[in-house]
Protein backbone atom coordinates (compact mmCIF):
# COMPACT_ATOMS: atom_id res chain seq x y z
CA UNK A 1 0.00 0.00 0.00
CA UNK A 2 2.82 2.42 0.68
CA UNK A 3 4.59 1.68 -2.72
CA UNK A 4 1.01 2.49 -4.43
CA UNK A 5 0.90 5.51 -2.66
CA UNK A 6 4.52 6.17 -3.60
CA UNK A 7 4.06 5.93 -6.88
CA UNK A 8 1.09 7.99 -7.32
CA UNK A 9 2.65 10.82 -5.39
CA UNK A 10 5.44 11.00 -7.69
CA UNK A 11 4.23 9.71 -10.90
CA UNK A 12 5.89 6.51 -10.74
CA UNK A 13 5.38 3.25 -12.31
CA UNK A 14 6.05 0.24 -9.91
CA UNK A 15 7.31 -3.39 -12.12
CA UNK A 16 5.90 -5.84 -9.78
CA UNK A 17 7.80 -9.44 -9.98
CA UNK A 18 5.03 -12.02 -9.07
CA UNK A 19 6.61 -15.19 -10.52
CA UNK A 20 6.78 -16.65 -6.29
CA UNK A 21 2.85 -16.15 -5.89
CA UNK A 22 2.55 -19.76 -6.38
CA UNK A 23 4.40 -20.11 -2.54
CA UNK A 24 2.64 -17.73 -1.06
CA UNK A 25 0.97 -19.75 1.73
CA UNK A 26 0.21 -17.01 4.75
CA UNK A 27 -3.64 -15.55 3.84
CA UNK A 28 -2.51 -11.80 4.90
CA UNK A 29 -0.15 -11.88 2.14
CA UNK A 30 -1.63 -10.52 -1.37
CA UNK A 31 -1.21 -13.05 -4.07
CA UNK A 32 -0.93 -9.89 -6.95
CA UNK A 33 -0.52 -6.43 -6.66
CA UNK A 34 -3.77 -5.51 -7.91
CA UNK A 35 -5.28 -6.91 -4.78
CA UNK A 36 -4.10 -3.20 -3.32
CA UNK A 37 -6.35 -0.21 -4.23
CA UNK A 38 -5.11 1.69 -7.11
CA UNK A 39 -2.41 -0.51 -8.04
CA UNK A 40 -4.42 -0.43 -11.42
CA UNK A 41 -3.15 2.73 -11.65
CA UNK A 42 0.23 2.65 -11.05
CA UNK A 43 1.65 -1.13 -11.24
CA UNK A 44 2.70 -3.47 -14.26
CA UNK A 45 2.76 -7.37 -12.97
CA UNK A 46 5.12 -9.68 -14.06
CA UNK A 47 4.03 -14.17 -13.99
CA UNK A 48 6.35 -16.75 -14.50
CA UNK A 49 5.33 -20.40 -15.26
CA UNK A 50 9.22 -21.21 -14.48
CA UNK A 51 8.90 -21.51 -10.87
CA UNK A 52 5.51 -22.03 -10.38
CA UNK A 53 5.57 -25.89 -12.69
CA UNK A 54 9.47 -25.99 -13.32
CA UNK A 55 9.24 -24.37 -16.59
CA UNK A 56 12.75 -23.26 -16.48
CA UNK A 57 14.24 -22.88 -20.39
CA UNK A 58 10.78 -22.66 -21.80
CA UNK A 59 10.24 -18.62 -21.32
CA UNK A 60 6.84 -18.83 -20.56
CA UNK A 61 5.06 -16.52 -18.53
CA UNK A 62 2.78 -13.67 -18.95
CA UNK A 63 2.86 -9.93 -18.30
CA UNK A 64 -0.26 -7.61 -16.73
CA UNK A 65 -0.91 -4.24 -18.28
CA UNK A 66 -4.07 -2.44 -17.01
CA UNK A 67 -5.49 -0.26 -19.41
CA UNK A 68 -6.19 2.12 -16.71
CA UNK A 69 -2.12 2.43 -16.95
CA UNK A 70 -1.30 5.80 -18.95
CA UNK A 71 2.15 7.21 -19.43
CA UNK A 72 3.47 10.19 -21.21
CA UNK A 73 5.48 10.48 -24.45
CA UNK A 74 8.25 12.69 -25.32
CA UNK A 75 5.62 15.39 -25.95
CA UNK A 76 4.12 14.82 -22.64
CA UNK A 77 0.80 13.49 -24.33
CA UNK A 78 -1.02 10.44 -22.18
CA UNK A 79 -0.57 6.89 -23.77
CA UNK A 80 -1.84 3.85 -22.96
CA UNK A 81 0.79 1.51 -21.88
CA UNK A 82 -1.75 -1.33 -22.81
CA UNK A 83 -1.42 -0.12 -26.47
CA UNK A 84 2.29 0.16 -26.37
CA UNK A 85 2.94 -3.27 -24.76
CA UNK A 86 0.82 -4.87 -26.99
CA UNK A 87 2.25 -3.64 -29.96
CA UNK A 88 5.58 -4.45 -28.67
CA UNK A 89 4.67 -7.64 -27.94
CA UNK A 90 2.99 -8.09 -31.53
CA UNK A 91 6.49 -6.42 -33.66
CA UNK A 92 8.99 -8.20 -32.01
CA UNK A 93 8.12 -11.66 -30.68
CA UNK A 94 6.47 -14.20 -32.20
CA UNK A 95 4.86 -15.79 -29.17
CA UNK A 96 5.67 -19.10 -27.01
CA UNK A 97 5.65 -22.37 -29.04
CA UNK A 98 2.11 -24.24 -29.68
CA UNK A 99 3.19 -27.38 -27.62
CA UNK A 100 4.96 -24.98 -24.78
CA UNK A 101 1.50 -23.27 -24.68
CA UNK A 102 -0.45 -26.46 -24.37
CA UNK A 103 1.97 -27.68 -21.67
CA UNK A 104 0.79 -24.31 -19.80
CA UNK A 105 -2.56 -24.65 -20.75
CA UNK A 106 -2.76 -28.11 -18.39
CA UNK A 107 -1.24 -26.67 -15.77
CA UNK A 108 -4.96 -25.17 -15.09
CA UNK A 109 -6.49 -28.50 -15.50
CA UNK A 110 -7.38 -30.22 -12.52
CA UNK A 111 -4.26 -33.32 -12.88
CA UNK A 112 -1.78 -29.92 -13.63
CA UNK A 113 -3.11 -28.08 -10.40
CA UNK A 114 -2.84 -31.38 -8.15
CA UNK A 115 0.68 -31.64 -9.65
CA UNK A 116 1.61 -27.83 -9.14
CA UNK A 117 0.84 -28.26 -5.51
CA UNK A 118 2.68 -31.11 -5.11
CA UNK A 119 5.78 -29.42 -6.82
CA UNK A 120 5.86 -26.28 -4.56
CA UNK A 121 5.09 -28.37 -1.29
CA UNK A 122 7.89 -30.75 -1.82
CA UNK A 123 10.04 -27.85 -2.08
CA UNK A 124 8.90 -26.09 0.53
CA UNK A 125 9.53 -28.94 2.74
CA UNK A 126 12.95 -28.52 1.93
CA UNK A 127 12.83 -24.93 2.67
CA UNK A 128 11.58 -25.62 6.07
CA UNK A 129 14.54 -28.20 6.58
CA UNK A 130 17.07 -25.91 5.75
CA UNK A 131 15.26 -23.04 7.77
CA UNK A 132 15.20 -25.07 10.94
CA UNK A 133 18.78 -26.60 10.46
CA UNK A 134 20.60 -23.43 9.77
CA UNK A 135 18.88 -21.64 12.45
CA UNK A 136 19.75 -24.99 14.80
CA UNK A 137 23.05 -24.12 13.55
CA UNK A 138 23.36 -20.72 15.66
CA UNK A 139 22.93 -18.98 12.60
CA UNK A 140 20.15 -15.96 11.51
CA UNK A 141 18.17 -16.85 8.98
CA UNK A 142 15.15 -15.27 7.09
CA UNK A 143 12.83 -16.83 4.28
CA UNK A 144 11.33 -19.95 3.61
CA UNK A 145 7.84 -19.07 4.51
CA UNK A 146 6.00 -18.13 1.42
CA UNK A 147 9.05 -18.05 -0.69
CA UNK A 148 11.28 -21.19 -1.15
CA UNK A 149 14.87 -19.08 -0.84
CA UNK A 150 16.96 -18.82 2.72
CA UNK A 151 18.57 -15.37 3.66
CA UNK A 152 21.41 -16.03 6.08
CA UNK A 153 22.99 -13.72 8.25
CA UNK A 154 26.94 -14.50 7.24
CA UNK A 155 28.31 -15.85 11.13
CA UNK A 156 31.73 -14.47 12.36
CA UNK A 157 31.92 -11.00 10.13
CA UNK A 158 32.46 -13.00 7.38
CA UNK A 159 31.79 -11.37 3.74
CA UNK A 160 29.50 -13.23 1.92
CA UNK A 161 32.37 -14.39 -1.00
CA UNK A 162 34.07 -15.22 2.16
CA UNK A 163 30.86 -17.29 3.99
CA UNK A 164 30.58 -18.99 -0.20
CA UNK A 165 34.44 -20.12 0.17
CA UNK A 166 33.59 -21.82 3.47
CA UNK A 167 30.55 -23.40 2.38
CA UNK A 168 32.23 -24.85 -0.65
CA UNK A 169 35.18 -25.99 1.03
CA UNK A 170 34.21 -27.55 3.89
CA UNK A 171 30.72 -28.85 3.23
CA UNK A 172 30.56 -29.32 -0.53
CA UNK A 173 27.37 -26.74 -0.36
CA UNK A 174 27.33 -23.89 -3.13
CA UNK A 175 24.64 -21.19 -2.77
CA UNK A 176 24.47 -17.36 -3.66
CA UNK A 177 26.90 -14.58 -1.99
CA UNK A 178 24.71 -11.58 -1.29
CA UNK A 179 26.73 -9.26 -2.55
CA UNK A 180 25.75 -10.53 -5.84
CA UNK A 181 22.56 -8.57 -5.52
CA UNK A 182 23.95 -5.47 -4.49
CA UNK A 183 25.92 -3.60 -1.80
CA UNK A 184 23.07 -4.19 0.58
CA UNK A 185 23.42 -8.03 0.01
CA UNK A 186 26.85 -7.56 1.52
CA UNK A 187 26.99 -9.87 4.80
CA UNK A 188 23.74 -12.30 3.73
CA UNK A 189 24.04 -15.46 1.82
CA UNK A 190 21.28 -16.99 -0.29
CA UNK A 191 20.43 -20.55 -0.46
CA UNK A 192 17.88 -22.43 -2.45
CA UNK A 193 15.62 -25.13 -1.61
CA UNK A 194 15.50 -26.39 -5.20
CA UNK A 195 16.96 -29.12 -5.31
CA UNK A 196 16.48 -33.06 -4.21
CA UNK A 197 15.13 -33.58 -0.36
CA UNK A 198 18.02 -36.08 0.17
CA UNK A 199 20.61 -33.46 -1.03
CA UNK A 200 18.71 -30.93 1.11
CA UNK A 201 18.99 -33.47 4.28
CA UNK A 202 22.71 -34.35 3.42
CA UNK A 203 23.33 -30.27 3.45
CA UNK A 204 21.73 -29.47 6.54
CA UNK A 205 23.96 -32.18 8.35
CA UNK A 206 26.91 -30.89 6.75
CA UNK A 207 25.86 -27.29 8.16
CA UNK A 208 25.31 -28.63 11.63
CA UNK A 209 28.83 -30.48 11.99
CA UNK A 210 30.62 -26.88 10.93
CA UNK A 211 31.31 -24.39 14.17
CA UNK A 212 30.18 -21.34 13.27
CA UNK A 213 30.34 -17.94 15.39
CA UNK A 214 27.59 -15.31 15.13
């Protein structure tokens, strides 16, 4: 609600990146954007079938444009941004493949939604795992409710590159350095629970045997 209100105070347009919705298990969290008022207004949303049914390498997902969504031009005129996506969209890419499509299409039948949830619980079983096993480990972690990625808190005053080097020395575990996603990242480490639950459960004891100080 605050970014809304941001961006409508200052004429801003908000990209919203909704490709984890699928996770999203807590009910006071808002599954899209437009579930705030006047996001309409102010918010493009971004869908991924990648995470949601493991459709990684098939780049297919879909993008929301209201058509209450206006933008000026170089002349300061009002356009549509609905108009201007869509003929984007219609110039320079051909679409997704007819069998890619189908495969999304049956995600929404009622096999492809059983399976879906299946997916996503079975690796957010693993998030859990590593959740309770890192933080068993003394260390500070964040995530793995409603999302299925772990934010640690890098032990000791290690930097992150420094906290990866450990990791992949000593436990045979490889994950994300935070300061890959900026200089605020600097001092967190990202790990992923995609992946196989034994691997997950063969990590975690790994973790635990390491002696790590906050």
């Amino acid at each position: 609600e605050k970014w809304v209100e941001y961006a409508k105070d200052n004429n801003a347009l908000i990209l919203f990146d909704s490709a984890y919705e699928a996770y999203i298990t807590e009910p006071d969290i808002p599954h899209s954007i437009y579930e705030i008022p006047g996001a309409k207004d102010v918010a493009i949303e971004f869908r991924s079938f990648s995470k949601t049914a493991g459709f990684t390498g098939l780049r297919c997902g879909y993008t929301v444009v209201p058509k209450a969504l206006k933008g000026l031009s170089k002349n300061g005129d009002e356009v549509s941004l609905n108009a201007l996506w869509n003929r984007r969209q219609c110039t320079k890419f051909n679409g997704a493949s007819y069998i890619v499509q189908r495969a999304a299409e049956a995600l929404y039948s009622t096999k492809g939604r059983h399976q879906v949830k299946e997916t996503i619980a079975y690796y957010m079983r693993n998030a859990s795992l590593l959740r309770n096993g890192l933080s068993a480990a003394g260390l500070e972690v964040w995530g793995g409710v409603n999302a299925p990625y772990i934010w640690v808190k890098t032990p000791g005053g290690l930097s992150s590159w420094e906290f990866f080097d450990l990791l992949l020395e000593k436990c045979g575990i490889a994950g994300t350095p935070g300061l890959g996603f900026g200089p605020s990242g600097e001092g967190y480490f990202r790990l992923t629970a995609f992946g196989r639950y034994e691997d997950t459960v063969a990590a975690v004891e790994r973790l635990s045997s390491l002696k790590l100080n906050k």
